[in-house]
Protein backbone atom coordinates (compact mmCIF):
# COMPACT_ATOMS: atom_id res chain seq x y z
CA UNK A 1 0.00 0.00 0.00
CA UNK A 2 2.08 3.51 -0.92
CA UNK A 3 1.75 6.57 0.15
CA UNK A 4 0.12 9.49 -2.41
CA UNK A 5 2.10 12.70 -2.56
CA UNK A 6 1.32 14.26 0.35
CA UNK A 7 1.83 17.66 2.71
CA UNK A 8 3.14 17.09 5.93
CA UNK A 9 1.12 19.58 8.47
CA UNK A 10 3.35 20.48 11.77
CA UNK A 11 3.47 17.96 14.45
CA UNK A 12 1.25 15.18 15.31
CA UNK A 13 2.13 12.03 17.02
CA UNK A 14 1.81 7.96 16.19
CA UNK A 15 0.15 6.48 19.86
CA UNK A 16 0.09 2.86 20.30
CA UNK A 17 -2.75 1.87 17.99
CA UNK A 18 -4.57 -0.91 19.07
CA UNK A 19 -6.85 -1.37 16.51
CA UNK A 20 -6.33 -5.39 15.69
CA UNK A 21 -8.57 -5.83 18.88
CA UNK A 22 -11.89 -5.49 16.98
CA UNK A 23 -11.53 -6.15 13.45
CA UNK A 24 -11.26 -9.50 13.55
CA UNK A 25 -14.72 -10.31 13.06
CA UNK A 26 -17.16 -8.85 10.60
CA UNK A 27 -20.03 -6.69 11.62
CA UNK A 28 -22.49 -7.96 13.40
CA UNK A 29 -25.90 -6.86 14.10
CA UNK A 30 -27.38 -6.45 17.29
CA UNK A 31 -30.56 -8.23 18.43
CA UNK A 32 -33.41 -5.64 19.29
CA UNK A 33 -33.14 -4.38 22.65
CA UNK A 34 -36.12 -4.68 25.39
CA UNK A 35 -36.17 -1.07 25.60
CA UNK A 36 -34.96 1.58 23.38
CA UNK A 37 -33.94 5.39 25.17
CA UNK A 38 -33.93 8.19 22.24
CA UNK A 39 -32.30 11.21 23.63
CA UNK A 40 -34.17 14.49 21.50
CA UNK A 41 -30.22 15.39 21.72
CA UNK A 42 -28.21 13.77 19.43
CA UNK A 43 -26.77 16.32 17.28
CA UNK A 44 -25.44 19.79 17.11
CA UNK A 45 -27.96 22.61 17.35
CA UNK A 46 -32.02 23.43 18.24
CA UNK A 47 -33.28 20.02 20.08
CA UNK A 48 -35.54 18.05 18.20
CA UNK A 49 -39.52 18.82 18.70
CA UNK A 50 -41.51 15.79 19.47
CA UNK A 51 -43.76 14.31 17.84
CA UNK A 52 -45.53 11.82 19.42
CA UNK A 53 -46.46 10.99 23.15
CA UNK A 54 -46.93 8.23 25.82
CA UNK A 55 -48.94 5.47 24.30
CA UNK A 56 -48.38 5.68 20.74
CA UNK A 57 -47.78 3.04 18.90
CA UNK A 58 -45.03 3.47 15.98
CA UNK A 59 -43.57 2.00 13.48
CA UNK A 60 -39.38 1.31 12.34
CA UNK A 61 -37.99 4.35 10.23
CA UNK A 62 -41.59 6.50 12.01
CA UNK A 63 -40.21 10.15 12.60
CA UNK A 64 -40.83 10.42 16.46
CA UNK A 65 -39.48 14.20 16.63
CA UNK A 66 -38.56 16.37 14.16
CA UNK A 67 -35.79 18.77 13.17
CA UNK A 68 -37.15 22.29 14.88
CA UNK A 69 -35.08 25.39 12.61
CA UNK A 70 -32.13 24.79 9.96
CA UNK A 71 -29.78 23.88 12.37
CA UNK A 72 -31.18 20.39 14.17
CA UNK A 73 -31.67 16.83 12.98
CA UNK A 74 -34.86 14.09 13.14
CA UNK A 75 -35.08 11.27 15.46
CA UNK A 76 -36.70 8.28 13.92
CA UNK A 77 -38.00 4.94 15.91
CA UNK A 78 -35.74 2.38 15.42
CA UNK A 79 -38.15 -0.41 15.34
CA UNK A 80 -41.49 -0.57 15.53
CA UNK A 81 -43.58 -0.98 18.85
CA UNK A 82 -45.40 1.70 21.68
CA UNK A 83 -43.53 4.98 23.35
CA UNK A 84 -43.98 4.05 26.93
CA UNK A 85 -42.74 7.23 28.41
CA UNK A 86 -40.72 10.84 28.02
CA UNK A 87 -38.84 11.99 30.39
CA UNK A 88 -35.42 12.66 31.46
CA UNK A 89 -32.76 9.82 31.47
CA UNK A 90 -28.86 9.62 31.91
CA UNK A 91 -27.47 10.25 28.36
CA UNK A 92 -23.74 9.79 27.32
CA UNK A 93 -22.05 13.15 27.86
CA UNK A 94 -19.44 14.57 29.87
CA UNK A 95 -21.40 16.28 32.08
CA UNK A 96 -23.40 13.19 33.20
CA UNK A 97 -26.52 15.33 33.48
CA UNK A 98 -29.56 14.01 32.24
CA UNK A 99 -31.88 15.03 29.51
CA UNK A 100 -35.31 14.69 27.87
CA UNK A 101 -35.66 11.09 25.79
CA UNK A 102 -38.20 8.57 24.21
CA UNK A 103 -38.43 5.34 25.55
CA UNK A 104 -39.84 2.82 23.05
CA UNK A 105 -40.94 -0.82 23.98
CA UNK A 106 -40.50 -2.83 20.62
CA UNK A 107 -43.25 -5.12 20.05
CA UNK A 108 -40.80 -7.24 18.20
CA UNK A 109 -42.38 -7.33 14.93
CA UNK A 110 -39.97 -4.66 13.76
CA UNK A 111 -42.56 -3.30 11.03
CA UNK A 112 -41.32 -0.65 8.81
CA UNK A 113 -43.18 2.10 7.34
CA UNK A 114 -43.51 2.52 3.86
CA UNK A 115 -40.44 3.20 2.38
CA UNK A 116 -39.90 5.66 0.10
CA UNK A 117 -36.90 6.48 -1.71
CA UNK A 118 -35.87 10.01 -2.40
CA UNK A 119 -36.07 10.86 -6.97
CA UNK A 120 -33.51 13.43 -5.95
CA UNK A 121 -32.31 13.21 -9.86
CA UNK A 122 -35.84 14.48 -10.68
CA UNK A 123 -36.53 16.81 -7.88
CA UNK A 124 -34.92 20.91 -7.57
CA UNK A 125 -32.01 21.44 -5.59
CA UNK A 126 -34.75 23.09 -2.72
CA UNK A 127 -37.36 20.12 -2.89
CA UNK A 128 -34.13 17.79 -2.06
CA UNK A 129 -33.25 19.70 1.19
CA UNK A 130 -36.49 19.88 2.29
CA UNK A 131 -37.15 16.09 1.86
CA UNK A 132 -33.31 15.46 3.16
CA UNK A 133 -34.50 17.59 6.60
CA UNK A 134 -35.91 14.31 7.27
CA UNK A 135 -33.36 12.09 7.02
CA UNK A 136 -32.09 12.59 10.51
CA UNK A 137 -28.37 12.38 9.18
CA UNK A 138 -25.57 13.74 10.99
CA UNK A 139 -21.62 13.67 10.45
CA UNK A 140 -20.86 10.14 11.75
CA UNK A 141 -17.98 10.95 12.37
CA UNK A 142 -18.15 12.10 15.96
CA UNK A 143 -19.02 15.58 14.73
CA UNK A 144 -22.90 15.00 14.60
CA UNK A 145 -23.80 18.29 12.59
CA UNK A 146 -27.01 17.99 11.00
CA UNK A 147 -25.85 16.71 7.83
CA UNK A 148 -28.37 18.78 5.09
CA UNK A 149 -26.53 21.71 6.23
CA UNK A 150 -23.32 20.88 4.44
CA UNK A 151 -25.41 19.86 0.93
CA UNK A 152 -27.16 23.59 1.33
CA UNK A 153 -24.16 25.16 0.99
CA UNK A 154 -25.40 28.79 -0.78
CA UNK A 155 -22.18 31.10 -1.35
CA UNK A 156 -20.38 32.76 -3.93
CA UNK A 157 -17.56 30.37 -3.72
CA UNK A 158 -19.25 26.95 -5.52
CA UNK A 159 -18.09 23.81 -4.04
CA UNK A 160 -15.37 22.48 -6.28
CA UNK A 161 -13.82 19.58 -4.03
CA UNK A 162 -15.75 16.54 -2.38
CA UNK A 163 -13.44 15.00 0.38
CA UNK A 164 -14.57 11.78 1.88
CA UNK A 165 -13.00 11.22 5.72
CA UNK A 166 -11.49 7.76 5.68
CA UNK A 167 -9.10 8.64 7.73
CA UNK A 168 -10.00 7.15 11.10
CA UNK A 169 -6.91 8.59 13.12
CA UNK A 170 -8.21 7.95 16.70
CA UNK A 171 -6.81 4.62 18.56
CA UNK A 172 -9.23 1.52 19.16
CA UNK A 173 -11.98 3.24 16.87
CA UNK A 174 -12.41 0.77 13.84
CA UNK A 175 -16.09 1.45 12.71
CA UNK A 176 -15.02 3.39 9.26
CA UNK A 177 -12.26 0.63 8.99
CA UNK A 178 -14.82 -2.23 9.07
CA UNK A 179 -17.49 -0.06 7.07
CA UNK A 180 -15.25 0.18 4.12
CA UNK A 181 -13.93 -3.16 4.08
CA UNK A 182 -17.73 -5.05 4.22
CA UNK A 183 -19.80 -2.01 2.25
CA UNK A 184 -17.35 -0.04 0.03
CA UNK A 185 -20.03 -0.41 -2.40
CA UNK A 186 -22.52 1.91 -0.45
CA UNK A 187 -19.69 4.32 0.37
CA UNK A 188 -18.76 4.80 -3.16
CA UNK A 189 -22.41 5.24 -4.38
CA UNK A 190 -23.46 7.66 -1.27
CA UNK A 191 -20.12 9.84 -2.28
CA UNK A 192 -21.08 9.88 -6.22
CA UNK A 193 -24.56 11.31 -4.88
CA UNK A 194 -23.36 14.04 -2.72
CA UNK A 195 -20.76 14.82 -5.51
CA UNK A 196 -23.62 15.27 -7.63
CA UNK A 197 -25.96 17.53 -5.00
CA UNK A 198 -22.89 19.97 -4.11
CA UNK A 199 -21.78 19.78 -7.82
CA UNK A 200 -18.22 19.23 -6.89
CA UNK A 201 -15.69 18.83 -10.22
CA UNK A 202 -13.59 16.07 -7.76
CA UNK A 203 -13.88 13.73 -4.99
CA UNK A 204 -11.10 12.36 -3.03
CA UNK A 205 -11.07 9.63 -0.50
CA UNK A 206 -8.31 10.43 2.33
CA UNK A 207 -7.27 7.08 4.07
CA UNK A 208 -4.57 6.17 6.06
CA UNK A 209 -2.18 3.72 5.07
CA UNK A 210 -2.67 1.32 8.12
CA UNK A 211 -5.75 0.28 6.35
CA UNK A 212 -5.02 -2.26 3.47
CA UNK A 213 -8.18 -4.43 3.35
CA UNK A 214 -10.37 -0.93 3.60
CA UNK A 215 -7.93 0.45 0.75
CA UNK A 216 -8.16 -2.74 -1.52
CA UNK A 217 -12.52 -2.32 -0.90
CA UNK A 218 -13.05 1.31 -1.52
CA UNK A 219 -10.02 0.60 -4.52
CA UNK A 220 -12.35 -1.91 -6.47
CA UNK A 221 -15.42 0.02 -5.61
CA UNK A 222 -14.02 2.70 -7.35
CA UNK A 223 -12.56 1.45 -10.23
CA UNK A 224 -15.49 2.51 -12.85
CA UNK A 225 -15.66 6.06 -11.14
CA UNK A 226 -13.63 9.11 -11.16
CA UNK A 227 -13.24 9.10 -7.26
CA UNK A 228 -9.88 9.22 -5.97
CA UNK A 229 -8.56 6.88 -3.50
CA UNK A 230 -5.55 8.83 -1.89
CA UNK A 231 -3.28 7.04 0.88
CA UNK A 232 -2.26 9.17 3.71
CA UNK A 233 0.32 8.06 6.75
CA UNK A 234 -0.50 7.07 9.92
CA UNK A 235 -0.78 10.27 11.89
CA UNK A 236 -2.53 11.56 14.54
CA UNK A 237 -4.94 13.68 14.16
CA UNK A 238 -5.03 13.39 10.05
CA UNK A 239 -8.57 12.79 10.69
CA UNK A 240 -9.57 16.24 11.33
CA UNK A 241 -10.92 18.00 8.76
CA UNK A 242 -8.56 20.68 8.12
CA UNK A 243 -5.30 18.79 8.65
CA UNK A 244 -6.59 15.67 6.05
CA UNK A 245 -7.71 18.70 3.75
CA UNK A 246 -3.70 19.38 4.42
CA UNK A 247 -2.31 16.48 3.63
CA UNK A 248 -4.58 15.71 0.47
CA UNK A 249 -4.20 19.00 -1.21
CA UNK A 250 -1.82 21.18 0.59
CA UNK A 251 -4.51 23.81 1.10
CA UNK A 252 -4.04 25.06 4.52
CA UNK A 253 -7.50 26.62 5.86
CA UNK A 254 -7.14 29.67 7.48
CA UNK A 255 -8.49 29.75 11.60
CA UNK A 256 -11.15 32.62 10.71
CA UNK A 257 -12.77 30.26 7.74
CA UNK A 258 -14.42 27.01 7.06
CA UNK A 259 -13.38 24.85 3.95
CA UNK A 260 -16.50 25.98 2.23
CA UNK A 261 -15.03 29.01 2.03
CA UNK A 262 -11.99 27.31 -0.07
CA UNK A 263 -14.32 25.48 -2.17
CA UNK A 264 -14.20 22.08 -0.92
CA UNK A 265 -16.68 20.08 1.60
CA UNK A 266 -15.60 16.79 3.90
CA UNK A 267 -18.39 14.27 4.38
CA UNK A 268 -17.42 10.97 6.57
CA UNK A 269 -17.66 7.70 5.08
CA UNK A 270 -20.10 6.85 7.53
CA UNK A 271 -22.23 9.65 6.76
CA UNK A 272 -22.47 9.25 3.03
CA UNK A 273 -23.18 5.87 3.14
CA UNK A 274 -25.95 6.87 5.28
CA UNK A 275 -27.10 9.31 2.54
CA UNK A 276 -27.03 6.48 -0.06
CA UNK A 277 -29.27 4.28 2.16
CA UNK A 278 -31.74 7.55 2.29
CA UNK A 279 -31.98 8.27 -0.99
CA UNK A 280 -31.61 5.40 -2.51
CA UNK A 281 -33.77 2.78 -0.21
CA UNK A 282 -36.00 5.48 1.41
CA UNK A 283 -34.02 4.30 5.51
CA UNK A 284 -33.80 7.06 7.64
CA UNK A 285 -31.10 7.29 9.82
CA UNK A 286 -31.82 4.72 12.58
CA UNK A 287 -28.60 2.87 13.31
CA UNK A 288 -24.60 2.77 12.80
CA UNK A 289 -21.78 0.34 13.28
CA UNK A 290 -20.11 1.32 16.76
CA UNK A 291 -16.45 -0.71 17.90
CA UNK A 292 -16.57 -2.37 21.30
CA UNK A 293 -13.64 -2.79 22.21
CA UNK A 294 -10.70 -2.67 24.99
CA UNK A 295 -11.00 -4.57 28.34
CA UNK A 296 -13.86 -7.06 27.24
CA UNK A 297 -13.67 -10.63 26.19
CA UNK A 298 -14.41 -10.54 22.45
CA UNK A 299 -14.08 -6.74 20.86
CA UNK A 300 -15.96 -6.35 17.65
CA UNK A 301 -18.12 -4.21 15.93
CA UNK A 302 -21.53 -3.95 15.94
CA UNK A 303 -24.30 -2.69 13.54
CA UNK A 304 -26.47 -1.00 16.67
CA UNK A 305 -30.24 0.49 16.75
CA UNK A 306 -30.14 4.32 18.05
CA UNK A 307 -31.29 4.06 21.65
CA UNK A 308 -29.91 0.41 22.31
CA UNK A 309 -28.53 0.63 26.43
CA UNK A 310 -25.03 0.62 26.33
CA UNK A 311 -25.03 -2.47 28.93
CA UNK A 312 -26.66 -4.70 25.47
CA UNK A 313 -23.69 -3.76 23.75
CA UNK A 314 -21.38 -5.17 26.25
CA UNK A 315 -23.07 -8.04 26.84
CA UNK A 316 -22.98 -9.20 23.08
CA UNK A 317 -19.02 -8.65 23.36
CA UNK A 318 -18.94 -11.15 25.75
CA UNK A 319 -18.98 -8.68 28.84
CA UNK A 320 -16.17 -6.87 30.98
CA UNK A 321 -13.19 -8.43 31.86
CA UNK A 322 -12.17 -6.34 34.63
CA UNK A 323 -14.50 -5.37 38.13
CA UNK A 324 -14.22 -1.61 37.35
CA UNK A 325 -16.38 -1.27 34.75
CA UNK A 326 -15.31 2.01 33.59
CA UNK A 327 -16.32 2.95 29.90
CA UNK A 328 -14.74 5.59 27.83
CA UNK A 329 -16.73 6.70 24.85
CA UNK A 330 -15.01 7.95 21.83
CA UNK A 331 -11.08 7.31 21.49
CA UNK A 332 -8.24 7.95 24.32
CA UNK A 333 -7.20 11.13 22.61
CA UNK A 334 -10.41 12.84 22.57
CA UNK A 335 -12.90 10.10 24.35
CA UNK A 336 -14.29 10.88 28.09
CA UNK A 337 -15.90 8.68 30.90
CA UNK A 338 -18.94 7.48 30.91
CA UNK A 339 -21.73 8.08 33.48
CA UNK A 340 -23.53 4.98 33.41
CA UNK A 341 -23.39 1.35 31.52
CA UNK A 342 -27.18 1.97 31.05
CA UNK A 343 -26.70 5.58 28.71
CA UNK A 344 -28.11 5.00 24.98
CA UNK A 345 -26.36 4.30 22.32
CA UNK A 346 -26.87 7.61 20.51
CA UNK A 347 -25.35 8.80 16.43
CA UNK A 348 -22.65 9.88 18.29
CA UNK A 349 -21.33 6.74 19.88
CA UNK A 350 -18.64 5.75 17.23
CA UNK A 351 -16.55 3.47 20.09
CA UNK A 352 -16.36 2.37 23.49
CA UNK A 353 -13.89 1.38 25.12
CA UNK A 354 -13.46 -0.78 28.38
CA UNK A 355 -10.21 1.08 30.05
CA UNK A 356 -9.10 -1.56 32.23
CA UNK A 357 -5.46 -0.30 34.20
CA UNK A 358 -3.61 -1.93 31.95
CA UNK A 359 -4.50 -0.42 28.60
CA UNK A 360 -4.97 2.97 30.47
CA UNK A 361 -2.18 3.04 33.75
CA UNK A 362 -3.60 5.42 36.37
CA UNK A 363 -2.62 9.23 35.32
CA UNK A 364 1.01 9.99 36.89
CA UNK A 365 1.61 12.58 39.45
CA UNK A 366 1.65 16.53 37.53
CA UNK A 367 5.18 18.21 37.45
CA UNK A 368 6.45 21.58 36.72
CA UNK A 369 6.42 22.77 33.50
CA UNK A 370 10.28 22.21 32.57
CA UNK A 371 9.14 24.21 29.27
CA UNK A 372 10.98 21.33 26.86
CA UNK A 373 8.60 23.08 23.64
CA UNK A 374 7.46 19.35 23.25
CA UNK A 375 3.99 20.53 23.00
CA UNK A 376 4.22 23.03 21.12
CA UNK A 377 6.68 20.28 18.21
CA UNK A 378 3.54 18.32 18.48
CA UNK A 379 0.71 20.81 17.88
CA UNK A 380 -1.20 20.61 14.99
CA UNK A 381 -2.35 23.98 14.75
CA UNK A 382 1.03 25.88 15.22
CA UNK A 383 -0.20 27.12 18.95
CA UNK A 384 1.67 27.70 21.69
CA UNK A 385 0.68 25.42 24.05
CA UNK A 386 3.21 26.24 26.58
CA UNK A 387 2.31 29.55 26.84
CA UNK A 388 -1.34 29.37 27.14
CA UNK A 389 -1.03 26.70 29.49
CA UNK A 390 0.58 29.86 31.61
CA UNK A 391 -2.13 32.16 30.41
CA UNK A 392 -5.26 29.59 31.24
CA UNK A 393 -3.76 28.43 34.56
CA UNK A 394 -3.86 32.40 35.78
CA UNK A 395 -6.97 33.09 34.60
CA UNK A 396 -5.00 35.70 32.22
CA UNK A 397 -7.76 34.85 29.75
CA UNK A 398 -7.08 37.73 27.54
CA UNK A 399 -4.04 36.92 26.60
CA UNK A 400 -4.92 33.61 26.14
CA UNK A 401 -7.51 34.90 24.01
CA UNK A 402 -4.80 36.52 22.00
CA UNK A 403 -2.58 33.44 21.76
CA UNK A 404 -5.62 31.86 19.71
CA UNK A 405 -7.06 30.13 22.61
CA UNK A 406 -9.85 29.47 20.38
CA UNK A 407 -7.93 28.07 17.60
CA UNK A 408 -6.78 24.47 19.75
CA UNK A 409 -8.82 21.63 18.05
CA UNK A 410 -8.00 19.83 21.41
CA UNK A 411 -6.65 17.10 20.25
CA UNK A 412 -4.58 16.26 22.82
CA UNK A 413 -0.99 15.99 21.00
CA UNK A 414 0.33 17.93 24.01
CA UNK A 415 -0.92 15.58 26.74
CA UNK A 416 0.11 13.08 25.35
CA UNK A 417 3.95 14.16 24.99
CA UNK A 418 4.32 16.25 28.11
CA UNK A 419 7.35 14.80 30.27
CA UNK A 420 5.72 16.59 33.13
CA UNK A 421 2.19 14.92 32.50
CA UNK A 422 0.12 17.99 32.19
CA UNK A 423 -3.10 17.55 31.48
CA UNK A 424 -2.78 20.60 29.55
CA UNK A 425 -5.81 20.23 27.41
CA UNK A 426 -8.17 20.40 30.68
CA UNK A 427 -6.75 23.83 31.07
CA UNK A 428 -7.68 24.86 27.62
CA UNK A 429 -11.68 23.50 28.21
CA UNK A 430 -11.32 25.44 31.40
CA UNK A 431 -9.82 28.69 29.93
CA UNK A 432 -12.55 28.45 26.98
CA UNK A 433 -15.55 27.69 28.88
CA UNK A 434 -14.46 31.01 31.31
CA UNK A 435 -14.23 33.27 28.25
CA UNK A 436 -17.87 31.77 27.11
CA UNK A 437 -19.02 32.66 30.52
CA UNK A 438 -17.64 36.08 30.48
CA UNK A 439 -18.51 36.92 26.53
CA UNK A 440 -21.83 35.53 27.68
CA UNK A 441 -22.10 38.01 30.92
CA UNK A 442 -20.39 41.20 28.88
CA UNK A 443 -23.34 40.30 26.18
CA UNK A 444 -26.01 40.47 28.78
CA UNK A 445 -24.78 43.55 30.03
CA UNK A 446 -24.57 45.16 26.76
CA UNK A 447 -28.49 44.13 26.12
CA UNK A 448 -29.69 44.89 29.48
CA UNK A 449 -27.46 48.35 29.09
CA UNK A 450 -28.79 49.04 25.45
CA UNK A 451 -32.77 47.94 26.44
CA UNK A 452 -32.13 50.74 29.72
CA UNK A 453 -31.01 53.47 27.93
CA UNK A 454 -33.78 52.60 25.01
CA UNK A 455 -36.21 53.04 28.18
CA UNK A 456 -34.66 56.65 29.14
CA UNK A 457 -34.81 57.40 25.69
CA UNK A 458 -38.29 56.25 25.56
CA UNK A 459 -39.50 58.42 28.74
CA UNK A 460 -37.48 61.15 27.42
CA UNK A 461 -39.37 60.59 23.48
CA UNK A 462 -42.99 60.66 25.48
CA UNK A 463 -42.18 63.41 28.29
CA UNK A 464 -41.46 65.88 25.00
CA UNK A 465 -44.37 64.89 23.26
CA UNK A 466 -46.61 65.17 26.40
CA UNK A 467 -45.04 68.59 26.78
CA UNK A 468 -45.74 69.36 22.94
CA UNK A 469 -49.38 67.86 23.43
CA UNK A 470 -50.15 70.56 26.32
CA UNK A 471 -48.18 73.42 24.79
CA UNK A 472 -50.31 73.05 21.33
CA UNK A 473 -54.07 72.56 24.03
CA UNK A 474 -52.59 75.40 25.33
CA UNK A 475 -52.09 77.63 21.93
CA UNK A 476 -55.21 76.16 20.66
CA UNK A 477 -57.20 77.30 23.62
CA UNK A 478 -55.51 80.52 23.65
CA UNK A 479 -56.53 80.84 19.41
CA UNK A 480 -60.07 79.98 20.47
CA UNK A 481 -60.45 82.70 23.04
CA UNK A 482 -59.09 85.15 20.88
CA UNK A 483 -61.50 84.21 17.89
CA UNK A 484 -64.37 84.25 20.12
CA UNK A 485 -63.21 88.15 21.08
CA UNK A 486 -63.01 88.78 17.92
CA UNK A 487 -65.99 87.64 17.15
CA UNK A 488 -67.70 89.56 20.18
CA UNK A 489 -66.03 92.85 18.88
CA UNK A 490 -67.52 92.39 15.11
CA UNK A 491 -71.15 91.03 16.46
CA UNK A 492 -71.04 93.99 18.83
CA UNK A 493 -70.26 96.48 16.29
CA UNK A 494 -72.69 95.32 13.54
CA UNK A 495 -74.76 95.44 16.17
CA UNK A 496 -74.28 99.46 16.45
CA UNK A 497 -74.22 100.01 12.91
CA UNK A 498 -77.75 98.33 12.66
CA UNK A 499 -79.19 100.51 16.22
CA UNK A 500 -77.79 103.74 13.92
CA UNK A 501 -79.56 103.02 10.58
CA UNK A 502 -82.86 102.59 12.52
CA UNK A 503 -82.55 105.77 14.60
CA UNK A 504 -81.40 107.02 11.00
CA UNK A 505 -85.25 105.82 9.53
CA UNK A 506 -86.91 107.24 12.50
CA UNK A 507 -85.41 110.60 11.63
């Protein structure tokens, strides 16, 4: 498998990857779950709006809330059987607060609803978005943004580069790696369609070279198309967006601008097999392939229905080897604990991982900084890590501000290769989260300030035009006494002039 030219972005590192674990066995699907728990959350943006309510029966693919503005996504049953209850339920996040979901009691029967695939060769650009609204598609990729917002792209700068994410940088996460190798074939067709729908001149397939049976797939998949398969190394964190964009075309996307703005548009390989299985056989987005993996006795992959509990999962890979139980969801770069074994699997859940002490030691006492610049030789984004490790730990948030605070993708390159074992990246969330607070606050202010002195104004505006109302009753009364003189004088003088011609006659 060789290596594509390629542009080397700054840094990066090559952690142990540990991917063999799970991708050993094919996919394999899930049995339905007793219950199913839909979080309305699963994506960025407005929560979905519901659309049904306790004691409704459904059926699979039924939408059971729907996307509420532009920016949200639809939740669709799985399978088909009664909503039993909404209400709030422990959901995987880092917070480990809970939040408002639909619990569904299959009936077993798993009865879709009448599927309907998507002309979208014979429909307008506008009918397509509207009908793709519906899909409940989001990036797949961990991102989760509502996935009809990157085919609506509307800008003077026309989309002239497809990139498909193949990339799959993370340790332990093999979902995209198993995806390609079993359904190439869907990937391939799903990235011809969006090609089509942005009206991109190219597509290119980023994928890194420690993935030879995914390569050989997506190769022969490819072979009667004009998609580009382009092999990328092994590199931490190639799978984000702007660095594979990088390494593909040596297009470097400035901080201030999205890769729309450059032309080109990166859709997972997840995500456009998804859109495939839309448009072409009418399934909404109900499902995805999430790795089990680390501390349990056979790690795989599994094809698993949106709202399965996590504790399912487990058991069908053979359950936990160690007494712990501790889960991390996501990868060990960018992953974080979960709350609960019971939490949904949501469309964000790309891996879990059982973190038994031995794949992940027990952190090791924090040092001093002995400012080596090893973080800053690993960062992918050309920050000074150092430095606003200074700036965050003071709460000199201004100048971390100005050191591009906001620019860290927080990957965790700089963990990873501090000698002093700073968990430098915690100080970042901290740092930006305080900023959020305070923009948030200073915001606030500035409203409540601005709707106050609107107020004064306001009094001001109606004291004047009070004063102007009494000053013209005023004149006006003052103009009707005078006319009424006036009038006196003349009726009192015609009177005269009529008393002098009739002494006049009787002379």
């Amino acid at each position: 498998m060789q290596l594509n030219n390629f542009f080397k972005f700054n840094g990066g590192v090559q952690p142990e990857e540990n991917k063999t674990l799970s991708t050993g066995l094919p996919i394999a699907r899930l049995p339905i779950p007793k219950k199913l728990i839909l979080p309305l959350r699963q994506h960025v943006g407005q929560v979905a709006k519901l659309k049904v309510k306790p004691g409704d029966q459904v059926l699979k693919g039924q939408m059971i809330a729907e996307a509420d503005g532009s920016v949200s996504a639809a939740i669709h049953a799985p399978t088909s059987g009664k909503v039993i209850k909404i209400s709030q339920e422990i959901i995987p996040h880092p917070s480990g607060l809970p939040d408002f979901c639909i619990t569904i009691e299959p009936d077993f029967k798993d009865t879709w609803i009448e599927k309907k695939p998507i002309l979208w060769k014979k429909i307008d650009r506008t009918q397509l978005i509207e009908a793709f609204i519906k899909s409940g598609i989001v990036g797949l990729g961990g991102a989760v943004f509502p996935a009809h917002m990157k085919l609506r792209i509307r800008q003077t700068q026309p989309i002239s580069t497809l990139v498909i994410n193949a990339a799959e940088c993370e340790p332990f996460i093999t979902c995209d790696d198993i995806l390609m190798r079993e359904r190439a074939d869907e990937i391939i067709q799903g990235a011809l369609i969006t090609q089509t729908i942005l009206g991109a001149k190219k597509c290119v397939v980023g994928i890194e070279n420690n993935k030879i049976e995914a390569y050989e797939a997506l190769k022969k998949a490819a072979q009667e198309t004009s998609i580009e398969i382009r092999v990328v190394p092994t590199l931490y964190p190639s799978g984000d967006a702007k660095r594979l964009i990088y390494l593909l075309m040596g297009i470097e996307t400035p901080n201030d601008k999205r890769s729309t703005d450059l032309g080109i548009q990166v859709f997972n390989v997840a995500t456009v097999a998804a859109i495939y299985r839309y448009l072409e056989l009418g399934e909404p987005s109900i499902s995805r392939i999430v790795t089990i993996t680390g501390a349990v006795k056979t790690p795989q992959n599994f094809e698993v229905l949106f709202g399965t509990p996590l504790s399912d999962l487990i058991d069908a890979a053979g359950g936990s080897l160690t007494k712990q139980k501790k889960f991390i969801m996501g990868g060990p770069m960018m992953g974080f604990d979960l709350p609960s074994i019971d939490v949904p699997v949501t469309k964000a859940m790309n891996c879990v991982i059982e973190s038994s002490p031995e794949l992940f030691p027990a952190p090791k006492p924090v040092m001093p900084c002995i400012r080596c610049a090893r973080c800053a030789d690993a960062c992918p984004v050309n920050l000074q890590p150092q430095e606003l490790y200074w700036f965050s730990k003071s709460s000199q948030l201004e100048k971390a501000r100005e050191y591009n605070l906001f620019d860290c993708i927080e990957c965790g390159c700089c963990s990873y290769v501090c000698p002093s074992n700073i968990p430098l990246v915690q100080f970042y969330r901290y740092a930006k989260s305080e900023i959020i607070a305070q923009d948030k606050s200073k915001e606030a202010a500035n409203t409540a300030r601005e709707r106050n002195e609107f107020r004064l104004a306001r009094i001001e505006r109606e004291k004047k035009e009070r004063a102007e109302r009494h000053a013209q009753k005023a004149l006006g009364a003052q103009d009707k006494e005078g006319q009424d003189e006036k009038k006196s004088t003349i009726a009192a003088a015609m009177e005269r002039v009529k008393q002098n011609q009739q002494e006049n006659i009787k002379n």
